[in-house]
Protein backbone atom coordinates (compact mmCIF):
# COMPACT_ATOMS: atom_id res chain seq x y z
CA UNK A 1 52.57 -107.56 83.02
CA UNK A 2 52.77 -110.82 85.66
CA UNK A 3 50.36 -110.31 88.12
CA UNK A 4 51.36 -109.06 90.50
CA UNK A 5 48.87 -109.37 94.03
CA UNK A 6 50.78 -111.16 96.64
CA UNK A 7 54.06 -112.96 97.01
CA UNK A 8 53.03 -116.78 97.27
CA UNK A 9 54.74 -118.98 100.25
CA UNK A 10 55.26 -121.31 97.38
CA UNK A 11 56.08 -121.37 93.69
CA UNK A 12 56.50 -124.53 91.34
CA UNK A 13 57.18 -124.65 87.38
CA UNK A 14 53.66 -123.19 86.38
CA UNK A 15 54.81 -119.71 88.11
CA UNK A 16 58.62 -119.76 86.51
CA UNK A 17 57.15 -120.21 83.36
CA UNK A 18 54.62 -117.32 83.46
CA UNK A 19 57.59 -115.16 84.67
CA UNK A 20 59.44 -116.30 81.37
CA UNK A 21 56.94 -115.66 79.19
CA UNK A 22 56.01 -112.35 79.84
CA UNK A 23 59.84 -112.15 79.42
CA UNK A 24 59.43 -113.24 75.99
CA UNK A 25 56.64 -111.18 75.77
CA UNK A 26 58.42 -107.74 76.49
CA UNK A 27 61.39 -108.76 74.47
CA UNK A 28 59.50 -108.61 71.68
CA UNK A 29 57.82 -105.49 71.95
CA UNK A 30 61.43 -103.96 72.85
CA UNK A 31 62.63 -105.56 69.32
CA UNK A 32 59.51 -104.75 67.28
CA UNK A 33 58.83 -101.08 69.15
CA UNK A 34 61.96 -100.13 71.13
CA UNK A 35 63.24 -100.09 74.70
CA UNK A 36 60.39 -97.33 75.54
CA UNK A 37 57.91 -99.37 74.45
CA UNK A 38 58.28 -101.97 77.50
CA UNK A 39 61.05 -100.69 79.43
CA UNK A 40 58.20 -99.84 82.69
CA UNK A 41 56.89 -102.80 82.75
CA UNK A 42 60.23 -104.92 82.85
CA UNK A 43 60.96 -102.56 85.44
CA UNK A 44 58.34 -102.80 88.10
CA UNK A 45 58.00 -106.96 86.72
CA UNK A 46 61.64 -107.58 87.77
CA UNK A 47 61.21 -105.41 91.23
CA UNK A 48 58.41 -107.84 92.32
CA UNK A 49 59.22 -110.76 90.83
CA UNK A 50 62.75 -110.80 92.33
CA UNK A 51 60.39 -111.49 95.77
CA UNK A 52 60.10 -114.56 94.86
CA UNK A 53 63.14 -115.63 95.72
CA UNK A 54 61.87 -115.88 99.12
CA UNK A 55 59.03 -118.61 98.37
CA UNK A 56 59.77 -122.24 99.07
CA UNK A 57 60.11 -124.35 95.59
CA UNK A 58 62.42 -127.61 95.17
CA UNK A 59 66.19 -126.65 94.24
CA UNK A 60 65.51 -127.45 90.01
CA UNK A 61 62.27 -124.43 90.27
CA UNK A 62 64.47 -122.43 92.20
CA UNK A 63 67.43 -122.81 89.58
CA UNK A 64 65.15 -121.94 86.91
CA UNK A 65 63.58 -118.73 88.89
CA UNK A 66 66.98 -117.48 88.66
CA UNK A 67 67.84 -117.91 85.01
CA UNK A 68 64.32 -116.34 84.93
CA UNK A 69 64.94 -113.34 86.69
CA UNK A 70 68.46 -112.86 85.79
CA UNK A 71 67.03 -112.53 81.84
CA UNK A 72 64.36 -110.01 82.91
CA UNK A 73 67.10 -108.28 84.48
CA UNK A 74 68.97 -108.75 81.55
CA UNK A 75 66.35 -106.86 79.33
CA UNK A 76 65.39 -104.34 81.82
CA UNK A 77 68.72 -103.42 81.45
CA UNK A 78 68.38 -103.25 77.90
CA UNK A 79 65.83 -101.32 77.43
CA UNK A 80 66.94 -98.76 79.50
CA UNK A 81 70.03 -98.22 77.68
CA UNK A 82 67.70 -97.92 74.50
CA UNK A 83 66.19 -94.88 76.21
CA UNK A 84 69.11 -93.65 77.51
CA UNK A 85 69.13 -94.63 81.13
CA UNK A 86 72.91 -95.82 81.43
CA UNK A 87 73.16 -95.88 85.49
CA UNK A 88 70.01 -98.00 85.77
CA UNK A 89 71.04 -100.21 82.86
CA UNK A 90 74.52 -100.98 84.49
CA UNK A 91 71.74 -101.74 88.12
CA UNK A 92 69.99 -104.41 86.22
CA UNK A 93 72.78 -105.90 84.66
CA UNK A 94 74.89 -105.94 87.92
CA UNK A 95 72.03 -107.90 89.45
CA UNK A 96 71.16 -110.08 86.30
CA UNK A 97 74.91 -111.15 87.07
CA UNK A 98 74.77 -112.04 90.39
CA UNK A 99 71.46 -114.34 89.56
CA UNK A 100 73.41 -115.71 86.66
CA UNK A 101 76.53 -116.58 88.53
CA UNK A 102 74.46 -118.35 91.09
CA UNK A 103 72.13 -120.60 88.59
CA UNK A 104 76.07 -121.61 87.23
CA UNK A 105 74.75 -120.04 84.06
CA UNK A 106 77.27 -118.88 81.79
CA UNK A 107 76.03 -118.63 78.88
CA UNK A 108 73.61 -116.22 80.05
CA UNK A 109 76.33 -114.46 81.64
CA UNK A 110 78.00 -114.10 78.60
CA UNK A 111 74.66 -112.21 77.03
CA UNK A 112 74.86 -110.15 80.22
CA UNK A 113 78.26 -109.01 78.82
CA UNK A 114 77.67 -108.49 75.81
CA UNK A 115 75.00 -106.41 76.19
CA UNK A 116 76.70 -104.12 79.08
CA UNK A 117 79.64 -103.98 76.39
CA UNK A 118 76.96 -102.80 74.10
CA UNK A 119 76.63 -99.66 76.10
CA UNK A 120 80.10 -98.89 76.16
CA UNK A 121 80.45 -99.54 72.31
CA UNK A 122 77.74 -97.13 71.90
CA UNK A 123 78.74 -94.43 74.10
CA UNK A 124 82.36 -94.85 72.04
CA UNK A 125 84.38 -96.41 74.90
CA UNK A 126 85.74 -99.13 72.65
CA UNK A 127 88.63 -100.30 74.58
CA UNK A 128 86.13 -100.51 77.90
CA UNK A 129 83.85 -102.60 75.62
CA UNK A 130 86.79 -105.13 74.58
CA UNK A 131 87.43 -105.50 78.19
CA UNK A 132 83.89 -106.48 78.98
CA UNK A 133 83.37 -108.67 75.61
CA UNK A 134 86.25 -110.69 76.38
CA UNK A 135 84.74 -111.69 79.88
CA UNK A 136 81.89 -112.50 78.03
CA UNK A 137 83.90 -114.95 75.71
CA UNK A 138 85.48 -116.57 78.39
CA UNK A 139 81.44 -117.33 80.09
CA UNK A 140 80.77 -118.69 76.03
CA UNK A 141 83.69 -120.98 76.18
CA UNK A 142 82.84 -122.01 79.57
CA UNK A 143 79.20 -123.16 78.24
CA UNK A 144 80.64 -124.53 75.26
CA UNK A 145 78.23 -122.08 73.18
CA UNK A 146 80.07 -121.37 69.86
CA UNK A 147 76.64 -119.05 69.03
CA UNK A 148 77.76 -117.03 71.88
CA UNK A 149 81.37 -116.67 71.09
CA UNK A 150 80.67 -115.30 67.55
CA UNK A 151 78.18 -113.17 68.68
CA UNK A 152 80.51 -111.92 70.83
CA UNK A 153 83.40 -111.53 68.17
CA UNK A 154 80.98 -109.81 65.90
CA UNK A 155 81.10 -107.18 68.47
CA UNK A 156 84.66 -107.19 69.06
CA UNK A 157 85.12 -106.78 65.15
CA UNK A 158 82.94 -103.82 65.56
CA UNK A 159 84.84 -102.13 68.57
CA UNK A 160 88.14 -103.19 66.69
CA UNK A 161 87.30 -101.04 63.42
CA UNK A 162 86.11 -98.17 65.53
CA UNK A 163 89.29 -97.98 66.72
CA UNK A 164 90.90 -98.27 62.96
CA UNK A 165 92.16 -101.73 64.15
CA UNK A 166 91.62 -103.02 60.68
CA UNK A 167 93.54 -106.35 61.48
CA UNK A 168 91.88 -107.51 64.37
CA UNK A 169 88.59 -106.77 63.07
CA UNK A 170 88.96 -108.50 60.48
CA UNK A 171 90.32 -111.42 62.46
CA UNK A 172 87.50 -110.94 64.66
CA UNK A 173 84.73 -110.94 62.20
CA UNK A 174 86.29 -113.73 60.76
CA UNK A 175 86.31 -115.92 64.10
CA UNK A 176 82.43 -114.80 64.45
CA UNK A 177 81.51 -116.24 61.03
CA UNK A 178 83.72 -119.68 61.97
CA UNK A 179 82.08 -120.19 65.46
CA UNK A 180 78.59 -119.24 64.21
CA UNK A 181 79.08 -121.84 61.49
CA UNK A 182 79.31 -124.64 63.95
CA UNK A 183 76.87 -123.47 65.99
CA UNK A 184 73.37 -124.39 65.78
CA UNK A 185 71.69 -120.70 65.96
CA UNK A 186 67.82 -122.44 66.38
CA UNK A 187 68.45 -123.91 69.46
CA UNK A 188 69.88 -120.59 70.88
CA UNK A 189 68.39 -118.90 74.41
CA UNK A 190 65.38 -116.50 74.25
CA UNK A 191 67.54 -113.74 74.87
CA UNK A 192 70.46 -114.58 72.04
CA UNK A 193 68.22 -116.31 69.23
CA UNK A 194 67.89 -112.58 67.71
CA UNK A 195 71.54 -113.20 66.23
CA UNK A 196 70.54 -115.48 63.15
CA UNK A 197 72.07 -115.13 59.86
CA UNK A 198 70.74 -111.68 59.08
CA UNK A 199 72.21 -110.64 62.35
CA UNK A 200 75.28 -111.44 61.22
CA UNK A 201 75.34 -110.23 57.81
CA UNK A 202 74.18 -106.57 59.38
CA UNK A 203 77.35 -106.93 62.19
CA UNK A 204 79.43 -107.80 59.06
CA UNK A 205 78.10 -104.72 57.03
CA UNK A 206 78.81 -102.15 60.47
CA UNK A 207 82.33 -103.79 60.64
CA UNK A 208 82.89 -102.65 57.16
CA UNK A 209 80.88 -99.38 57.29
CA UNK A 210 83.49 -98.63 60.33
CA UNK A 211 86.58 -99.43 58.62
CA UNK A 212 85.03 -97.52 55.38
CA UNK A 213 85.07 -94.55 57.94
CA UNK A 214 88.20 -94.86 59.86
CA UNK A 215 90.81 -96.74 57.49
CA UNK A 216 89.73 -97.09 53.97
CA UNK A 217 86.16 -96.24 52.07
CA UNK A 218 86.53 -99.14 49.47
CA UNK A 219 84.77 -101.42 52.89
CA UNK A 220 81.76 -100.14 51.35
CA UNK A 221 81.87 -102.40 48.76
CA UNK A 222 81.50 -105.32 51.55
CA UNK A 223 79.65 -103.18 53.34
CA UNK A 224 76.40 -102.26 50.90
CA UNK A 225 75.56 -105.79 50.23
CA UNK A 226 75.96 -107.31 53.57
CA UNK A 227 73.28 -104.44 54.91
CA UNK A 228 71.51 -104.51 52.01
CA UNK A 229 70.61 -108.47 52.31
CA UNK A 230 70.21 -107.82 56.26
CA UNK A 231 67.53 -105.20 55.46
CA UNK A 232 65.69 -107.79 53.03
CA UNK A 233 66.11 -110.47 55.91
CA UNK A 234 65.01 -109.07 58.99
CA UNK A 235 61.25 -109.81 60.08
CA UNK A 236 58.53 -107.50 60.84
CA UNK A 237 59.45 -108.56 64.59
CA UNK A 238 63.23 -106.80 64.50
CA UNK A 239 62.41 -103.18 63.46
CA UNK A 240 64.48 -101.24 65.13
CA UNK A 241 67.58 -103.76 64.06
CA UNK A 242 66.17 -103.27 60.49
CA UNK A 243 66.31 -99.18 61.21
CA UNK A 244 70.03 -99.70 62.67
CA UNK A 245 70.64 -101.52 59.04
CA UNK A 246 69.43 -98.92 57.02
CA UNK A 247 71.56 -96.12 58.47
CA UNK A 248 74.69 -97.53 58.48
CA UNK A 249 73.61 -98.44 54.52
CA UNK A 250 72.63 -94.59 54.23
CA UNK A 251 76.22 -93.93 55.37
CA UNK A 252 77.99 -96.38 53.05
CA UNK A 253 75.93 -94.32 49.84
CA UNK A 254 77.23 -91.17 51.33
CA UNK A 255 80.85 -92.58 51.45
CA UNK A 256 80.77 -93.81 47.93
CA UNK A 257 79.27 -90.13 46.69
CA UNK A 258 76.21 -91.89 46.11
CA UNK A 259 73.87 -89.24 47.46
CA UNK A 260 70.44 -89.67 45.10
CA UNK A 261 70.73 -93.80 46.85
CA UNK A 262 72.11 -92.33 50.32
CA UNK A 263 68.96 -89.94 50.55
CA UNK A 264 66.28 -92.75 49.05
CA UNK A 265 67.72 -95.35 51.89
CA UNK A 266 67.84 -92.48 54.52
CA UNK A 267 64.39 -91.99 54.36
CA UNK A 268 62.95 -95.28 55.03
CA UNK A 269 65.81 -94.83 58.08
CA UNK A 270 63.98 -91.85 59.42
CA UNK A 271 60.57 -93.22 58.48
CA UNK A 272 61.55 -96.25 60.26
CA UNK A 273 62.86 -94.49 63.18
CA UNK A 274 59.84 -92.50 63.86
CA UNK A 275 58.02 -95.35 64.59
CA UNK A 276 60.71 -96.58 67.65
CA UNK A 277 61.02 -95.54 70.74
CA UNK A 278 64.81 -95.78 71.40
CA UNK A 279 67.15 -93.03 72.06
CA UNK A 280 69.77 -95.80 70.16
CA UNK A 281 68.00 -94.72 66.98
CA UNK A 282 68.40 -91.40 67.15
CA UNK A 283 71.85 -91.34 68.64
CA UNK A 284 72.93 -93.53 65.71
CA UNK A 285 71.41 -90.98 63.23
CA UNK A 286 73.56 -87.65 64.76
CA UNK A 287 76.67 -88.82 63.12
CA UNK A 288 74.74 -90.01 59.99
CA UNK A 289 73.01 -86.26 59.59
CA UNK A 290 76.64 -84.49 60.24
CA UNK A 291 78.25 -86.66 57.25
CA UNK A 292 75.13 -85.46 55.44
CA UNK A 293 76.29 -82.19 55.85
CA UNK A 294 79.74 -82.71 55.03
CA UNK A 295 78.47 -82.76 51.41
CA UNK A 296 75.67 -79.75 51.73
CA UNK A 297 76.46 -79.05 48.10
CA UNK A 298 74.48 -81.85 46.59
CA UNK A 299 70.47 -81.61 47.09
CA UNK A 300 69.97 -84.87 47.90
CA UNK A 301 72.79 -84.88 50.93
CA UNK A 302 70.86 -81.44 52.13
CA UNK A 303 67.21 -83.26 52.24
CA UNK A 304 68.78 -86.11 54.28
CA UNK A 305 70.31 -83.35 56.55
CA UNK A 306 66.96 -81.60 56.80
CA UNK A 307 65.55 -84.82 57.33
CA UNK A 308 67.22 -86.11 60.23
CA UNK A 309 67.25 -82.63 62.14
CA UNK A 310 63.89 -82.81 61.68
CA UNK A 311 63.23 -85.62 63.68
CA UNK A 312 62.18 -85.92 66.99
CA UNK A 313 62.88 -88.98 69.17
CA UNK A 314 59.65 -91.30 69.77
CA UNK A 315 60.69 -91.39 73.66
């Protein structure tokens, strides 16, 4: 955590910089351990931090403090989503937003977006999370950050084929694979450089795992070898994205009737998952555990059931 003593009457680069990487340093615990893991601590950083605002610094340190502070809002906000904290998630990212919009930062205000459509797409308010994304693509274009735009219509994709929209999300999906193509994913922002490759193969296998649920099953076909290669890719660093990979793979073997595969990859989910601390993980698991049940007459389908109502949240 910054140190946090006294407010100086002054800050230069030296103190922006500590700010962003403790930033960095938090993110990665949220990636590698959940949002639980250092969702206090970007709490009570961003609450003192956002004092210094009121030290004197030239007008480039104080441009930077805000892109600073607007991206610890920005994963505050995050990570209390993960541990399912909506209200004070939408606080953070209302305020990461403001400090965005003043630096004239859009691309970070397009991650601010997507990540507050996030929450809607999670809590299954699609059409709110379209509305959101789009504002989000409109920031991209206005950076010019084609890394950004197909990150973004990844997600639309996904909100699309929740909604049994197969058309659009496949127009979507298609879009995200164009833009990310002629972007340059290295040279990305801390706070978007998670979506690489891998992170696009695992949107690409949840696009398909949705339409396998809502239009047709034959997605899976798409869908078990794009989240089988993101499983493979993903670093130690991205566990809990790893986790997310693995169930929607689990629910792919359960669509095709493969249920000796769906309960061997369902483990390592739930293995996985026990090490997190995110709420995400197990909300993601509830619908995986009642399609389990669905097919209680195989063994295998009722050890996976067993398995995930035997789990207990890491929180």
């Amino acid at each position: 955590m910054v140190e946090q003593r006294h407010v100086p009457a002054r800050i230069g680069v030296r103190d922006v910089v500590r700010l962003e990487e403790e930033t960095d340093r938090l993110r990665g615990m949220d990636y590698r351990l959940g949002g639980g893991a250092s969702r206090d601590s970007a709490i009570v950083t961003a609450a003192w931090s956002d004092q210094l605002l009121r030290a004197k610094s030239t007008a480039a340190v104080r441009t930077r403090l805000l892109v600073a502070l607007a991206d610890l809002h920005n994963l505050a906000g995050w990570t209390c989503f993960d541990t399912g904290l909506d209200q004070a998630a939408a606080r953070h990212w209302d305020r990461a937003l403001v400090l965005a919009a003043e630096a004239g930062h859009d691309e970070l205000v397009a991650n601010i977006h997507y990540r507050a459509g996030r929450m809607r797409l999670h809590n299954a308010r699609r059409r709110e999370a379209l509305e959101i994304f789009e504002l989000g693509v409109l920031a991209a274009k206005r950076a010019r950050s084609t890394h950004a735009v197909a990150m973004l219509r990844a997600n639309e994709a996904w909100a699309h084929a929740g909604l049994g929209d197969q058309g659009l999300a496949l127009i979507r999906l298609r879009q995200a694979h164009e833009e990310f193509d002629r972007s340059a994913p290295g040279d990305a922002p801390a706070w978007a450089r998670f979506f690489d490759e891998t992170d696009l193969s695992a949107m690409t296998g949840v696009v398909h795992t949705e339409l396998a649920r809502t239009v047709d099953p034959s997605h899976t076909a798409t869908a078990i070898p794009a989240l089988t290669a993101a499983v493979e890719g993903y670093p130690s660093g991205m566990a809990r994205s790893r986790t997310f990979s693995l169930i929607a793979l689990t629910t792919n073997h359960l669509l095709d009737g493969d249920f000796d595969q769906a309960d061997a990859v369902g483990r390592r989910a739930v293995a996985q998952a026990c090490e997190l601390s995110s709420i995400r993980v197990a909300d993601r698991l509830q619908p995986l555990r009642h399609l389990a049940d669905r097919y209680r007459g195989d063994p295998h389908a009722r050890m996976l059931t067993a398995r995930i109502a035997a789990f207990t949240p890491n929180i």
